[in-house]
PDB file of N, CA and C in Angstrom:
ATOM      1  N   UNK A   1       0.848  -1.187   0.000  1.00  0.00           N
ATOM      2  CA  UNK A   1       0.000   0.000   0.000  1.00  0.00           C
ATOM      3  C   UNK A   1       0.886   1.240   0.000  1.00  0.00           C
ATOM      4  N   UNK A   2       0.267   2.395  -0.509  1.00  0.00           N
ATOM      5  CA  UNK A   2       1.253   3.277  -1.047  1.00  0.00           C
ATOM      6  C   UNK A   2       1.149   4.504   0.091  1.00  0.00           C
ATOM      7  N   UNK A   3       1.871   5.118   0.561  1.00  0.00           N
ATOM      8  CA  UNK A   3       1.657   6.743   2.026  1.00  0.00           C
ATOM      9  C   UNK A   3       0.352   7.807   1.012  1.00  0.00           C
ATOM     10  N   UNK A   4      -0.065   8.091   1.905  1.00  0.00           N
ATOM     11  CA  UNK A   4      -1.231   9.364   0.980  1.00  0.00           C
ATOM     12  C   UNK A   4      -0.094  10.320   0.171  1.00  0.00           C
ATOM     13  N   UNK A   5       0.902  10.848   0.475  1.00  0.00           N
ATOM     14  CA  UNK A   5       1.677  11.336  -0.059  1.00  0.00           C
ATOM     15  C   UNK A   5       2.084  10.512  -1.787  1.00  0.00           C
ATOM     16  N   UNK A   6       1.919   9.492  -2.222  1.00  0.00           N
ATOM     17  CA  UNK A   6       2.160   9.262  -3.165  1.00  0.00           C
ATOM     18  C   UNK A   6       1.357   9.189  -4.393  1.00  0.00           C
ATOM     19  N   UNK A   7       1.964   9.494  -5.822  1.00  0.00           N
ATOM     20  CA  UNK A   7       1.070   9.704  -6.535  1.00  0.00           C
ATOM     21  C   UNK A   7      -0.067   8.876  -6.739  1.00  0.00           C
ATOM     22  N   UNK A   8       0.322   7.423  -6.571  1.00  0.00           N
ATOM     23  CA  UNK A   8      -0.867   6.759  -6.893  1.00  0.00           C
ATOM     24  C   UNK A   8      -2.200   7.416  -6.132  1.00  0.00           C
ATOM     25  N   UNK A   9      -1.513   7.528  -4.613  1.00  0.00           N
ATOM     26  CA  UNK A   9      -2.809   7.667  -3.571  1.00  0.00           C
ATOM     27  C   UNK A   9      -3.208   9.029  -4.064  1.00  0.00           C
ATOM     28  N   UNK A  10      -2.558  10.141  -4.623  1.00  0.00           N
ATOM     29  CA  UNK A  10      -3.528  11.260  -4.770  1.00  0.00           C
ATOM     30  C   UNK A  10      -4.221  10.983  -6.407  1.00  0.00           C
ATOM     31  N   UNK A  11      -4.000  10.294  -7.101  1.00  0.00           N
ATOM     32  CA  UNK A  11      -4.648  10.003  -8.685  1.00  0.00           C
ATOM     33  C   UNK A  11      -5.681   9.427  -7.717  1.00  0.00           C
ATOM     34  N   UNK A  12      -5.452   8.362  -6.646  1.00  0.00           N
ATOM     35  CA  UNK A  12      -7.554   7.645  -6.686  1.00  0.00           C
ATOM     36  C   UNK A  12      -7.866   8.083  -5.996  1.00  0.00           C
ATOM     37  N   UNK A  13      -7.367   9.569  -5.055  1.00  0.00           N
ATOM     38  CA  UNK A  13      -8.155  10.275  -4.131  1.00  0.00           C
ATOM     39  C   UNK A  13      -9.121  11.235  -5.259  1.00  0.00           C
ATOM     40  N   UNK A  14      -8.538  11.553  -6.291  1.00  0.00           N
ATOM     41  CA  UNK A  14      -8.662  12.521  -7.443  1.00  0.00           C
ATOM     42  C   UNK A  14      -9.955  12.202  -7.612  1.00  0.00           C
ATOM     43  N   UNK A  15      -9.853  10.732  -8.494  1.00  0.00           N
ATOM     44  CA  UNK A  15     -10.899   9.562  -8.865  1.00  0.00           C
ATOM     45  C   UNK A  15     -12.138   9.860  -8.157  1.00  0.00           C
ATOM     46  N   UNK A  16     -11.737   9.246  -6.982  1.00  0.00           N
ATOM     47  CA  UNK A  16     -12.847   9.410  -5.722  1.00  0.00           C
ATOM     48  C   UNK A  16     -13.198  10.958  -5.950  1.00  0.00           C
ATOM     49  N   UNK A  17     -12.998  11.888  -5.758  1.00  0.00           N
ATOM     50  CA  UNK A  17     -13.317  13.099  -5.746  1.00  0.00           C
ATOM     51  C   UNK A  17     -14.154  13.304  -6.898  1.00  0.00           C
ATOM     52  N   UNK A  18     -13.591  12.780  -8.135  1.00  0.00           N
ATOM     53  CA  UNK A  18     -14.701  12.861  -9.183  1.00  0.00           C
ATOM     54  C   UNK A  18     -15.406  11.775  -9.919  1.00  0.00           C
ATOM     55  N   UNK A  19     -15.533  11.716  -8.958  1.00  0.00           N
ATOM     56  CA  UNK A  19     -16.926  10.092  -9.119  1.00  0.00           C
ATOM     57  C   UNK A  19     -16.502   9.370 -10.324  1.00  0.00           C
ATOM     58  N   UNK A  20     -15.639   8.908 -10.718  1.00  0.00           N
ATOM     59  CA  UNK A  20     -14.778   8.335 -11.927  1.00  0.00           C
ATOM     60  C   UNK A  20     -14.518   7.409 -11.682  1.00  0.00           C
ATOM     61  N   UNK A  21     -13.811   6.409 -12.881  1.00  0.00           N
ATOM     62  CA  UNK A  21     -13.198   5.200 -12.108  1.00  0.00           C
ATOM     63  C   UNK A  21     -11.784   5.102 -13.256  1.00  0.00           C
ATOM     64  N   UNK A  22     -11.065   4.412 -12.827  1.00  0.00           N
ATOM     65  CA  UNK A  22      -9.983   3.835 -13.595  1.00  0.00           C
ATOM     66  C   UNK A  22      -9.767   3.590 -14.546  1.00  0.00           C
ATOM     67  N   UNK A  23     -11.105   2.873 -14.838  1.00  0.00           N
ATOM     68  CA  UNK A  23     -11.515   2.789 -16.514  1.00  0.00           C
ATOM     69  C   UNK A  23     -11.237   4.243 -17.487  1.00  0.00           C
ATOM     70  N   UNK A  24     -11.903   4.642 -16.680  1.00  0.00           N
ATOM     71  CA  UNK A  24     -12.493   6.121 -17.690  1.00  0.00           C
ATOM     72  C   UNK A  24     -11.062   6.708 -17.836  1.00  0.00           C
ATOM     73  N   UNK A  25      -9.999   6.910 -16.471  1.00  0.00           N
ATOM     74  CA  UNK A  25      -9.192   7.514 -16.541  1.00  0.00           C
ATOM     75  C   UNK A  25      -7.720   6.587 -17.847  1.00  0.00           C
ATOM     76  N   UNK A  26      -8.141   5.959 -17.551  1.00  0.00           N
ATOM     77  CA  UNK A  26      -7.170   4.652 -18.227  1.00  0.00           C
ATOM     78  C   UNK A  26      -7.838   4.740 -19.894  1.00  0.00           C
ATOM     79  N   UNK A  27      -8.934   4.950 -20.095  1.00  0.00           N
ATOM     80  CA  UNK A  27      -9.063   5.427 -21.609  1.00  0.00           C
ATOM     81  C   UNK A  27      -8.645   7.082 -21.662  1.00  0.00           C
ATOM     82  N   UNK A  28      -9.257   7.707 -21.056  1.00  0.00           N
ATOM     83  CA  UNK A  28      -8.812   9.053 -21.409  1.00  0.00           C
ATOM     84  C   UNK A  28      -7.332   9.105 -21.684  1.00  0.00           C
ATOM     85  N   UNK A  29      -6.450   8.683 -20.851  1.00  0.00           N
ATOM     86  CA  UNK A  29      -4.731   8.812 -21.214  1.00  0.00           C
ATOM     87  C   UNK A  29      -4.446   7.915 -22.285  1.00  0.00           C
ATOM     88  N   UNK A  30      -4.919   6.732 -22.314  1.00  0.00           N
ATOM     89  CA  UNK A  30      -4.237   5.543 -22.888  1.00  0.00           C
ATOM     90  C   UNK A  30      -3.371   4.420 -22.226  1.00  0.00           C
ATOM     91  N   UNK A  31      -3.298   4.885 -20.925  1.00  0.00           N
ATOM     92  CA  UNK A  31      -2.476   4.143 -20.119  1.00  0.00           C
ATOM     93  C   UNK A  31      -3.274   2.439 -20.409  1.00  0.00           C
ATOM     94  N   UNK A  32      -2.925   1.577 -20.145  1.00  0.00           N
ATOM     95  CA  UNK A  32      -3.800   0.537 -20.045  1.00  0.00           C
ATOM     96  C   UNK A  32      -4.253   0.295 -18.643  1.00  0.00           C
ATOM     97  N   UNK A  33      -5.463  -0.151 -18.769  1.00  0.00           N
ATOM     98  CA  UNK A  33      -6.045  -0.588 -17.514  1.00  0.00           C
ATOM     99  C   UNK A  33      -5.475  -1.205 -16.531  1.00  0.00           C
ATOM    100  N   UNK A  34      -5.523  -2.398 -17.165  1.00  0.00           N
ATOM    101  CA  UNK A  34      -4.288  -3.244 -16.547  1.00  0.00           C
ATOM    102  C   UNK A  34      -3.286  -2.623 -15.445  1.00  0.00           C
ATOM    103  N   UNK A  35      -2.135  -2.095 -15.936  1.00  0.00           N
ATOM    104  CA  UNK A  35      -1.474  -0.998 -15.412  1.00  0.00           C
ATOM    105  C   UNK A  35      -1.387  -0.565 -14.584  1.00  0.00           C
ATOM    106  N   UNK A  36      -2.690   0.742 -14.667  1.00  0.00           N
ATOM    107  CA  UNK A  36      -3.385   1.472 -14.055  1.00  0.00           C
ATOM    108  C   UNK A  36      -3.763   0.982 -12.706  1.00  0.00           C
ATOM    109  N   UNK A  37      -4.602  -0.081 -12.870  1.00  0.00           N
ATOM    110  CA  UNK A  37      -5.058  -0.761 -11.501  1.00  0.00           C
ATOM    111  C   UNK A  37      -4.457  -1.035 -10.502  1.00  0.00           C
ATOM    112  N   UNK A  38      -3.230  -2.054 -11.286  1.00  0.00           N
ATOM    113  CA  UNK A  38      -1.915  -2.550 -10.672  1.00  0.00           C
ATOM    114  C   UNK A  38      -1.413  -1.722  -9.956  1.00  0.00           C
ATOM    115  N   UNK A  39      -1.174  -0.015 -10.245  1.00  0.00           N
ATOM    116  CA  UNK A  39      -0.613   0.466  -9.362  1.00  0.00           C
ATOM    117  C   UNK A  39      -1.092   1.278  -8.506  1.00  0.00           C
ATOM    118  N   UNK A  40      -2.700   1.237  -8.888  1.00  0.00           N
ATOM    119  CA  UNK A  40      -3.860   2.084  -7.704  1.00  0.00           C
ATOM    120  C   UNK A  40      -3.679   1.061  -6.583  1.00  0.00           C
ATOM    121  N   UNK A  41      -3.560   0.000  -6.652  1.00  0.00           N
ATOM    122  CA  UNK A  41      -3.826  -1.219  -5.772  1.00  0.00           C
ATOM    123  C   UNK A  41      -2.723  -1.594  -4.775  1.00  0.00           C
ATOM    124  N   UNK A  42      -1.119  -1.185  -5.845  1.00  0.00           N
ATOM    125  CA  UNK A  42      -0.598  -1.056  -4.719  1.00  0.00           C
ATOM    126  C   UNK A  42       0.302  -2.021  -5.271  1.00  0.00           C
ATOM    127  N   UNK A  43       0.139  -3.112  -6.132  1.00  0.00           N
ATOM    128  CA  UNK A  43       1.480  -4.359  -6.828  1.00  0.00           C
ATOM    129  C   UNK A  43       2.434  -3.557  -7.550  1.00  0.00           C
ATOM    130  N   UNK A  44       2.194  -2.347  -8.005  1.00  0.00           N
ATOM    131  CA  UNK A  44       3.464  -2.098  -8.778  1.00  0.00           C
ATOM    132  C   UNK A  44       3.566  -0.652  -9.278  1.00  0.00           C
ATOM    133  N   UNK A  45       4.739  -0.009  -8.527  1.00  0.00           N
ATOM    134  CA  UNK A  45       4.208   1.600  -8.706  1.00  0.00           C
ATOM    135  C   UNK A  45       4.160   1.604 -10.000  1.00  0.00           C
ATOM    136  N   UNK A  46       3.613   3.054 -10.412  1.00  0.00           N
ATOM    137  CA  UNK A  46       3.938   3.809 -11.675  1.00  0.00           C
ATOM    138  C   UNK A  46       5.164   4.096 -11.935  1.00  0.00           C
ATOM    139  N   UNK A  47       5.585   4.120 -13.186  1.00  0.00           N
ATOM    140  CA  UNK A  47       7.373   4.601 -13.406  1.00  0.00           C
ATOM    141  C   UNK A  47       6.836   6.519 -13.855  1.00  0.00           C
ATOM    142  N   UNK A  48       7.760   6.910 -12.982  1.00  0.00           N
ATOM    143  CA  UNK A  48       8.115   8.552 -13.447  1.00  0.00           C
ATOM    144  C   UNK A  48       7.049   9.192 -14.128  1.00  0.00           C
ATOM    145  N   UNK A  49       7.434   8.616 -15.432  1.00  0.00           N
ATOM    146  CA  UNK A  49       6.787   9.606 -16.376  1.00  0.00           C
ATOM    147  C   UNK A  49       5.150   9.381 -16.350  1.00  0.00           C
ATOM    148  N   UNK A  50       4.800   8.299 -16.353  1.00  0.00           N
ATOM    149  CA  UNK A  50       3.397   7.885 -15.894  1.00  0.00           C
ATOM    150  C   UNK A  50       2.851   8.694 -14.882  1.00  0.00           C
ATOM    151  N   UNK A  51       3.531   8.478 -13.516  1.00  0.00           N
ATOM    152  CA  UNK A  51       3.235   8.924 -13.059  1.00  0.00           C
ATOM    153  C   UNK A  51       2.705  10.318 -12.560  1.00  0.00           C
ATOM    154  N   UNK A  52       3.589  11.629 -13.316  1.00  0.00           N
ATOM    155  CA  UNK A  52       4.251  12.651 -13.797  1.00  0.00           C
ATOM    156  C   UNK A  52       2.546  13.065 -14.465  1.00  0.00           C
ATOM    157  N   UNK A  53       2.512  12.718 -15.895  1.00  0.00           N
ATOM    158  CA  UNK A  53       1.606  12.803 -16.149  1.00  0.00           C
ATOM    159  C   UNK A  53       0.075  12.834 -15.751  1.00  0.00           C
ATOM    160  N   UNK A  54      -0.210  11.142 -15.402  1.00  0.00           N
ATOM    161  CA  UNK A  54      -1.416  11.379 -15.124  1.00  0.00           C
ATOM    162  C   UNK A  54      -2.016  11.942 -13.702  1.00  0.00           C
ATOM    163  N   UNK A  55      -0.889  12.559 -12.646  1.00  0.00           N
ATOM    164  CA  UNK A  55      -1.004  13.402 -11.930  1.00  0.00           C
ATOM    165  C   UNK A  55      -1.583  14.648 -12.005  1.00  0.00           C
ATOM    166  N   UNK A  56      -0.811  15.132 -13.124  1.00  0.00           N
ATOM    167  CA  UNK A  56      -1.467  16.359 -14.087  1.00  0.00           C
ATOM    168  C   UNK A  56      -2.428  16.440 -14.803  1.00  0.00           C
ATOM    169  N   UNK A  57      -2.816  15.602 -15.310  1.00  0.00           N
ATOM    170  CA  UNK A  57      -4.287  14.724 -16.416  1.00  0.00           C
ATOM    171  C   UNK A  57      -5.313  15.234 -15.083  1.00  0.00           C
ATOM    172  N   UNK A  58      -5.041  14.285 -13.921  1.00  0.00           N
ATOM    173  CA  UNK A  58      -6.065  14.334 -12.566  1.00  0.00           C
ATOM    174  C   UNK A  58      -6.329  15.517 -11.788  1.00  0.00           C
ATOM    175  N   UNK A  59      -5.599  15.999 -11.903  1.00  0.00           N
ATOM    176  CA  UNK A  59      -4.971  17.808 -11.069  1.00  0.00           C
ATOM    177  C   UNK A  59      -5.868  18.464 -12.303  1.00  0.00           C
ATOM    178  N   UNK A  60      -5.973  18.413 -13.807  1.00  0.00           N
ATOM    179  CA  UNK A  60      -6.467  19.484 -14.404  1.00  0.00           C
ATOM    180  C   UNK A  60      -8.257  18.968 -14.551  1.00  0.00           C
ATOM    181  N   UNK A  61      -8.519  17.707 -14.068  1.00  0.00           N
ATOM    182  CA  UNK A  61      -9.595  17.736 -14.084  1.00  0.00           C
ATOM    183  C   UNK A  61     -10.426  18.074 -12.819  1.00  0.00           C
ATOM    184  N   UNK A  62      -9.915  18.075 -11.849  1.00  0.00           N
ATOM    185  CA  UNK A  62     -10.515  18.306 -10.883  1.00  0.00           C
ATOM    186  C   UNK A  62     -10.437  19.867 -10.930  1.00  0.00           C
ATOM    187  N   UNK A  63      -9.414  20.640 -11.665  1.00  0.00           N
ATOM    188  CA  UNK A  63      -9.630  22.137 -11.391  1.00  0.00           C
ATOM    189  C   UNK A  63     -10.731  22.558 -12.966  1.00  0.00           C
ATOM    190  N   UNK A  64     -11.266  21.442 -13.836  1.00  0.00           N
ATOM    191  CA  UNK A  64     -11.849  21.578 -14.387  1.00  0.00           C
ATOM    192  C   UNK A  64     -13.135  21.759 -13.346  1.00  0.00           C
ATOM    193  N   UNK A  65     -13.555  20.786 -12.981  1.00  0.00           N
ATOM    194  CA  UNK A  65     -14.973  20.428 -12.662  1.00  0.00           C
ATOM    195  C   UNK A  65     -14.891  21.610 -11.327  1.00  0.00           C
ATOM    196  N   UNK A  66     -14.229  22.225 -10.537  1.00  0.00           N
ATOM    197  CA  UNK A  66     -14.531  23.134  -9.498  1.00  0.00           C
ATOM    198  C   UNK A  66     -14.158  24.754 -10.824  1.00  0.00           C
ATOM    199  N   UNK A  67     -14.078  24.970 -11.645  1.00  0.00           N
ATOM    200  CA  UNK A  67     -14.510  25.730 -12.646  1.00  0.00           C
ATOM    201  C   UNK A  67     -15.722  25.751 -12.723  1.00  0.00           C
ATOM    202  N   UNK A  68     -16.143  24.653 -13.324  1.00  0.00           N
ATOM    203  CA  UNK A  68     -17.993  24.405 -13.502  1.00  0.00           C
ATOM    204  C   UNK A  68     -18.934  24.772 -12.719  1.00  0.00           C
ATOM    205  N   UNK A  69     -18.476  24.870 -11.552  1.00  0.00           N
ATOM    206  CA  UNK A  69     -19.708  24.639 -10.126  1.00  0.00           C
ATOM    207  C   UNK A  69     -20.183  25.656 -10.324  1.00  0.00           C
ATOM    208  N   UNK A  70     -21.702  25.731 -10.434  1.00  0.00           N
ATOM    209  CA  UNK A  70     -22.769  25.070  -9.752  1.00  0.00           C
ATOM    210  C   UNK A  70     -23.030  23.532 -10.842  1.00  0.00           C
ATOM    211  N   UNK A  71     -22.486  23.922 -12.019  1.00  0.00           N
ATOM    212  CA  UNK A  71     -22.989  23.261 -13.072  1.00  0.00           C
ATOM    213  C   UNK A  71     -21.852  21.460 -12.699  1.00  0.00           C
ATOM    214  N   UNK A  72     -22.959  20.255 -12.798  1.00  0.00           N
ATOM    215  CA  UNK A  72     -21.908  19.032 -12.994  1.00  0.00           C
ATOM    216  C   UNK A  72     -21.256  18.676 -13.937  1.00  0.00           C
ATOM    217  N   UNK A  73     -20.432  18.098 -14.230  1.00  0.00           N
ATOM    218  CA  UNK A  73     -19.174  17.669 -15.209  1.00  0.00           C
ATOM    219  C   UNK A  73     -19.316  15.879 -14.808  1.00  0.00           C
ATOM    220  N   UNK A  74     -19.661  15.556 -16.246  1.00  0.00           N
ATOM    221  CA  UNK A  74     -19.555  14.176 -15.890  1.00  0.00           C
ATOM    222  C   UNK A  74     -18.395  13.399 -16.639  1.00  0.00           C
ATOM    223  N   UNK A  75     -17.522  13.052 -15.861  1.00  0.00           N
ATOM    224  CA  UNK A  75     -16.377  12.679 -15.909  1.00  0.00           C
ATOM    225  C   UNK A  75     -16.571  10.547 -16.293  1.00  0.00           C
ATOM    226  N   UNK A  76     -17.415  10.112 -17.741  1.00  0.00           N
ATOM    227  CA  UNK A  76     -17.609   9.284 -18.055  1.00  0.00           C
ATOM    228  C   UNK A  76     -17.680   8.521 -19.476  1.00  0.00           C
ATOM    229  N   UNK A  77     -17.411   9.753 -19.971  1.00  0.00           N
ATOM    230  CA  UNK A  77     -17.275   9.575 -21.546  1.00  0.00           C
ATOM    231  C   UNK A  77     -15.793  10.224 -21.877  1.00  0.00           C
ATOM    232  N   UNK A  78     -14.796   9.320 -21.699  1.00  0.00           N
ATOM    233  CA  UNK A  78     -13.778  10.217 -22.127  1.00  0.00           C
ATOM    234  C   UNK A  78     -13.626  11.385 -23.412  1.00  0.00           C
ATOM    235  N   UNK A  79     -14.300  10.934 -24.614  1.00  0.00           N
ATOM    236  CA  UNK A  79     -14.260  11.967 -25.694  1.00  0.00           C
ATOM    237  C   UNK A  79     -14.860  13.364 -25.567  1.00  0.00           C
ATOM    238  N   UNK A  80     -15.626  13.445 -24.471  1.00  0.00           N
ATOM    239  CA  UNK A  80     -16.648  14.320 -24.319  1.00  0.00           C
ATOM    240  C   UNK A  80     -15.544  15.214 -23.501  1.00  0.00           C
ATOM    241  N   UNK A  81     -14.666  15.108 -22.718  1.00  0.00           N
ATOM    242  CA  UNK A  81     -13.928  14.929 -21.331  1.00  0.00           C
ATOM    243  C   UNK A  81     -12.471  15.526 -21.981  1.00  0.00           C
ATOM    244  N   UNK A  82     -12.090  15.163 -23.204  1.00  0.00           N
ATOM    245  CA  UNK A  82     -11.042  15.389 -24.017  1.00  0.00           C
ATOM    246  C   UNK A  82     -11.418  16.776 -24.597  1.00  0.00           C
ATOM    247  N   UNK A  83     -12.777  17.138 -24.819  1.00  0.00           N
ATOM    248  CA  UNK A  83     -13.064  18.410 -25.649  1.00  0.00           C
ATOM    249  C   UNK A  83     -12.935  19.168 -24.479  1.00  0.00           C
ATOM    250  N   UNK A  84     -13.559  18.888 -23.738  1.00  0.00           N
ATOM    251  CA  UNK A  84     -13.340  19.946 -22.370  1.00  0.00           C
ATOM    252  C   UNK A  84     -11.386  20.436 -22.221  1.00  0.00           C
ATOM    253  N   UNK A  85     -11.389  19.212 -22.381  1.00  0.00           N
ATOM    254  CA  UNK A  85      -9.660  19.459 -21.794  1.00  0.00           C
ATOM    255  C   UNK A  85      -8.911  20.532 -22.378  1.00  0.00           C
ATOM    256  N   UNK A  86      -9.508  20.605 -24.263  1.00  0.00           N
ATOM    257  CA  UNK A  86      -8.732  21.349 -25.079  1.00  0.00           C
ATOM    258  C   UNK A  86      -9.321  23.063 -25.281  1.00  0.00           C
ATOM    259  N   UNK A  87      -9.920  23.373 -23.784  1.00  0.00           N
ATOM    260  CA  UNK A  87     -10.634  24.656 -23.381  1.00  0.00           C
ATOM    261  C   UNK A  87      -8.894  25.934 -22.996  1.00  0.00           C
ATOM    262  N   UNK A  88      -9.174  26.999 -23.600  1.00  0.00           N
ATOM    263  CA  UNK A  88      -7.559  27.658 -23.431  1.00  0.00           C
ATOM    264  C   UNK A  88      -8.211  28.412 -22.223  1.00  0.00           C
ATOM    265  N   UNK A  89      -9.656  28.391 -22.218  1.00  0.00           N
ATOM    266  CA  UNK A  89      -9.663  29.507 -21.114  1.00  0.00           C
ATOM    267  C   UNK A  89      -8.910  29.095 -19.499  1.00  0.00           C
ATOM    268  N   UNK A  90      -8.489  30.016 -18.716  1.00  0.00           N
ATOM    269  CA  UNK A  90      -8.103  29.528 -17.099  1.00  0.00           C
ATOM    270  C   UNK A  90      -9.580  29.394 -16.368  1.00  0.00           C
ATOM    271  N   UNK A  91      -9.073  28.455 -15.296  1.00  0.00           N
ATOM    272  CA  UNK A  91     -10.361  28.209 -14.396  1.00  0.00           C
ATOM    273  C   UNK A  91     -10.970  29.614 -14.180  1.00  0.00           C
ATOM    274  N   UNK A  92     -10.072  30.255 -14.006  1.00  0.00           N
ATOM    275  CA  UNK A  92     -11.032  32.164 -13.417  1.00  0.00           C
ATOM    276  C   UNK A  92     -11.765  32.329 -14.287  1.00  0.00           C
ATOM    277  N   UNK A  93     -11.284  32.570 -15.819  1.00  0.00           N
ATOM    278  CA  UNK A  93     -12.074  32.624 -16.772  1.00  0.00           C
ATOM    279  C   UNK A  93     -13.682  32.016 -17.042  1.00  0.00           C
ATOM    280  N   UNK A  94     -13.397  30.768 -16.619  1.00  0.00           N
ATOM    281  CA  UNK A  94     -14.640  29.833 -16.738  1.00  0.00           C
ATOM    282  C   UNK A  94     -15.802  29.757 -15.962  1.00  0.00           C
ATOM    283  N   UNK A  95     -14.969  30.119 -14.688  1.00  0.00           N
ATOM    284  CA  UNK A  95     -15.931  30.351 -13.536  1.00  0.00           C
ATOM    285  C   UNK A  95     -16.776  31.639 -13.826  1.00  0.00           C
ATOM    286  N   UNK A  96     -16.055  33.194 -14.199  1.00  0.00           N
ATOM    287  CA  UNK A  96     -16.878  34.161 -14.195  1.00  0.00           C
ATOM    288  C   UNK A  96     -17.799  33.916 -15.605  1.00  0.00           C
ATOM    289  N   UNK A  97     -17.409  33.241 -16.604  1.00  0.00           N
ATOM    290  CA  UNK A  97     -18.505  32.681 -17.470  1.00  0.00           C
ATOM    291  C   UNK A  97     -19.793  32.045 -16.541  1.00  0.00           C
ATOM    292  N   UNK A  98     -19.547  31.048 -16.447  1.00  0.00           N
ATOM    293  CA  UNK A  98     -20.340  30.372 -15.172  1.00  0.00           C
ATOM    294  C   UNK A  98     -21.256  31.020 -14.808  1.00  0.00           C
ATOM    295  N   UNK A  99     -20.644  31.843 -13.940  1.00  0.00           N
ATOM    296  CA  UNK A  99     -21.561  32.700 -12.863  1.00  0.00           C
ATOM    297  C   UNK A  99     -22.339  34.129 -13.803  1.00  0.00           C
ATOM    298  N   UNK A 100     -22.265  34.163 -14.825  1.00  0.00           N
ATOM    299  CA  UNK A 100     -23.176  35.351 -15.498  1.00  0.00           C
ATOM    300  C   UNK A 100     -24.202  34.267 -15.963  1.00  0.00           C
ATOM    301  N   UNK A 101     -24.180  32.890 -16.189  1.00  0.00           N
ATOM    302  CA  UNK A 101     -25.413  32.491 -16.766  1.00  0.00           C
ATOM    303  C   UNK A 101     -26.446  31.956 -15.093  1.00  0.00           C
ATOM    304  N   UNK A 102     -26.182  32.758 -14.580  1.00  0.00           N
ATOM    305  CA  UNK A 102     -27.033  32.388 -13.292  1.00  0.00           C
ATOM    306  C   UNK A 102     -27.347  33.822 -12.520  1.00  0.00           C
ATOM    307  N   UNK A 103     -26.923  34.845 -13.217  1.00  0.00           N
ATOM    308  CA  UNK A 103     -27.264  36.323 -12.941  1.00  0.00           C
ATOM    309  C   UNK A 103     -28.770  36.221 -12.839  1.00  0.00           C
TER     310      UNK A 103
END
């Protein structure tokens, strides 16, 4: 089992945070499932760059979906999830969008 301090443990705290699962995250990157699991679980860390990454993949979705709020983000269709991703605006940006359609 891995210290909360490590990446695995903050990628499935991430997860957990956005009602997601492994799957979804494991298609969205490409990582394989397989993999993926293996090292949420704890048999076999991530190497570096994996890790590196989908830290950042997890980190920009969660500052996606607290952008959104009030509005939900469903984090289940990766393609849908990928268009979001390729948004240039910053979270500030998105949020004061946000909040004028609820003026």
């Amino acid at each position: 089992m891995y210290t909360s301090l490590s990446v695995e443990s903050r990628i499935e705290s991430r997860l957990r945070e956005l009602r997601t699962t492994v799957s979804f995250l494991a298609a969205l990157d490409g990582i394989s499932n397989t993999r993926l699991n293996q090292a949420l679980r704890g048999h076999r860390p991530l190497d570096a760059t994996d890790g590196i990454r989908l830290n950042a993949l997890t980190l920009k979705l969660v500052e996606l979906a607290d952008a959104f709020r009030p509005l939900p983000l469903s984090f289940s269709n990766p393609e849908e999830v990928r268009g979001l991703l390729k948004i240039t605006a910053t979270p500030d940006q998105i949020r004061e969008i946000i909040s004028k359609l609820f003026q």
